[in-house]
Protein backbone atom coordinates (compact mmCIF):
# COMPACT_ATOMS: atom_id res chain seq x y z
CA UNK A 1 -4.26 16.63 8.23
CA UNK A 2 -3.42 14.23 5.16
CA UNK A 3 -6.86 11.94 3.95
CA UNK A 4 -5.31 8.69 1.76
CA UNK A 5 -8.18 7.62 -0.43
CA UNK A 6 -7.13 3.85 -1.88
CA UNK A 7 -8.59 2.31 -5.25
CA UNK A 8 -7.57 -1.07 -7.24
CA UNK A 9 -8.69 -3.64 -5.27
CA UNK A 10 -10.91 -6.86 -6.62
CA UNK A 11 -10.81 -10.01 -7.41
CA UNK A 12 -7.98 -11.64 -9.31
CA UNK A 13 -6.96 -15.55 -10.54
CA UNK A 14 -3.69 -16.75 -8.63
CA UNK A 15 -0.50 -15.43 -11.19
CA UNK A 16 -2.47 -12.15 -12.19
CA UNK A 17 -2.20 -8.74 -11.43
CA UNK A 18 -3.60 -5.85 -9.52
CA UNK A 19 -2.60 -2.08 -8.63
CA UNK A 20 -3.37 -0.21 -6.11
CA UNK A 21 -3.57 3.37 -5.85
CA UNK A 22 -3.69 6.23 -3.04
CA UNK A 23 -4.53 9.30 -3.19
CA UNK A 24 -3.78 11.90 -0.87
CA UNK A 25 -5.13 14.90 0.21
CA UNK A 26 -3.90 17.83 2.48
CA UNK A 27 -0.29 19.14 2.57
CA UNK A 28 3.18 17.92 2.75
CA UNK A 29 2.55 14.87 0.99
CA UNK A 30 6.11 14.32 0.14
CA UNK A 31 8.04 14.33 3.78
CA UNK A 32 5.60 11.42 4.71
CA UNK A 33 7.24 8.24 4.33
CA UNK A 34 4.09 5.77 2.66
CA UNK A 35 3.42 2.29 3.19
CA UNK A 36 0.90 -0.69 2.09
CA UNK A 37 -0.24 -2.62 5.08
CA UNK A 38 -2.69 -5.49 5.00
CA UNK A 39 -4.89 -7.16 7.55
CA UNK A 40 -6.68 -10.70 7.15
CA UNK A 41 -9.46 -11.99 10.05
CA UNK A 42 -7.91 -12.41 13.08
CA UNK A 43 -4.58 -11.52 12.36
CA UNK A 44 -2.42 -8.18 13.18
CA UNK A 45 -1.71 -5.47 9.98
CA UNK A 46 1.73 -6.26 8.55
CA UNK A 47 3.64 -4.12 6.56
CA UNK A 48 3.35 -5.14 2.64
CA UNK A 49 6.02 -1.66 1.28
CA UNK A 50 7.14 1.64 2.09
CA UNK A 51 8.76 3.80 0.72
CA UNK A 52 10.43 6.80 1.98
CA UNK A 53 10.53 10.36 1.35
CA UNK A 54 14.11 9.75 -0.77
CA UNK A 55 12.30 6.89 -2.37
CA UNK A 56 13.82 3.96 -0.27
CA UNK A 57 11.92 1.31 -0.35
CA UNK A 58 11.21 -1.97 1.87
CA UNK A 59 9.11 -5.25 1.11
CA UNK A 60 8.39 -7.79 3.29
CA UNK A 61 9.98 -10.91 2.09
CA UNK A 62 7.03 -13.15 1.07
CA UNK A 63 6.11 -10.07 -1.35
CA UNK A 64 9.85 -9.66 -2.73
CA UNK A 65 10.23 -9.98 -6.35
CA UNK A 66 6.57 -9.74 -7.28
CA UNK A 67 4.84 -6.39 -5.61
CA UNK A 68 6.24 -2.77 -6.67
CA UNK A 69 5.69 0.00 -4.35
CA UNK A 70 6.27 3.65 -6.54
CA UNK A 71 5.10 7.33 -5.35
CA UNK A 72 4.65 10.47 -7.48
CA UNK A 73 4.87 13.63 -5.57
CA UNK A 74 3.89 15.49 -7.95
CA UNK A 75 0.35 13.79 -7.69
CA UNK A 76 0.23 12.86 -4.31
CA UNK A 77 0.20 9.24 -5.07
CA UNK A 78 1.14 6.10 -4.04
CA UNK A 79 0.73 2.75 -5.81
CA UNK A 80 1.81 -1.10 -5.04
CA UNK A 81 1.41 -3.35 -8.48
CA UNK A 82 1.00 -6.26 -7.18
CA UNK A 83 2.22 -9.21 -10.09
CA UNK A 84 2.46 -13.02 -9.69
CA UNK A 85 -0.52 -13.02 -6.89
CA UNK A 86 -1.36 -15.89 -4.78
CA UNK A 87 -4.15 -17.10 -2.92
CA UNK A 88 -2.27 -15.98 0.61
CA UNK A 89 -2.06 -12.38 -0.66
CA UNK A 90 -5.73 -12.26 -0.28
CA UNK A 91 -6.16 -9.33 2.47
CA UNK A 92 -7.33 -6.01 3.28
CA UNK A 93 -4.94 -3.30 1.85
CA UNK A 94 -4.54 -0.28 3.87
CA UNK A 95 -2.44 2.98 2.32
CA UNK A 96 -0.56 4.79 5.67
CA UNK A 97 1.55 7.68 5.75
CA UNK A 98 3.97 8.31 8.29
CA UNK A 99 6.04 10.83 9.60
CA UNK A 100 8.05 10.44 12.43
CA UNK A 101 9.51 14.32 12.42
CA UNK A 102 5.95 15.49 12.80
CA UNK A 103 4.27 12.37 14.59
CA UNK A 104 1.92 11.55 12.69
CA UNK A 105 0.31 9.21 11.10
CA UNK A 106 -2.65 8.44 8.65
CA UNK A 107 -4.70 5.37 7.67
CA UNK A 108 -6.86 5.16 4.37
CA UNK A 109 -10.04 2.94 4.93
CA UNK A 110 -8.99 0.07 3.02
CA UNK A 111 -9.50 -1.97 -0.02
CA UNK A 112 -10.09 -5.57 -0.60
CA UNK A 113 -7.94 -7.54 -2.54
CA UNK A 114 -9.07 -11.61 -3.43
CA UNK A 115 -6.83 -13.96 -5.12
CA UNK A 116 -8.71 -17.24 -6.13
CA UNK A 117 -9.98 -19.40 -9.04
């Protein structure tokens, strides 16, 4: 069982900056692969980052170049910095972890993020 706790979230002008953290409880932290998801009304969770157990990592393009997605296994962390925001970033963030060897898969409860002036 793996709980994912997330903290950062707020409101921010468009071209600042945020981070968002996740902590994670429970064992095995570092075979999960983690990701940063968000979800606006009326519209299906996407997939912000992941990154892998090896520390491979994947961004969606419209985040590419601006959002950072870094782990510490040591802490049983994740984190997505989050530069350069814009008014369409606005979402819900969700932390996941994922592993497909043992089929499983956890959701945090989510944090909001708000871009605007």
């Amino acid at each position: 069982q793996v709980q994912l706790v997330e903290s950062g979230g707020g409101l921010v002008q468009p071209g600042g900056s945020l981070r968002l953290s996740c902590a994670a409880s429970g064992s095995l932290f570092s075979i999960y692969t983690m990701g940063w998801y968000r979800q606006t009304p009326g519209k299906q969770r996407e997939l912000v980052a992941r990154i892998t157990s090896g520390g491979s990592t994947k961004y969606t393009d419209s985040v590419k170049g601006r959002f950072t997605i870094s782990r510490d296994n040591a802490k049983n962390t994740v984190s997505l910095q989050m530069d350069s925001l814009k008014s369409e970033d606005t979402a819900v963030y969700y932390c996941n972890a994922n592993s497909d060897l043992l089929r499983k898969t956890y959701w945090g409860q989510g944090t909001q993020v708000t871009v605007s002036s």
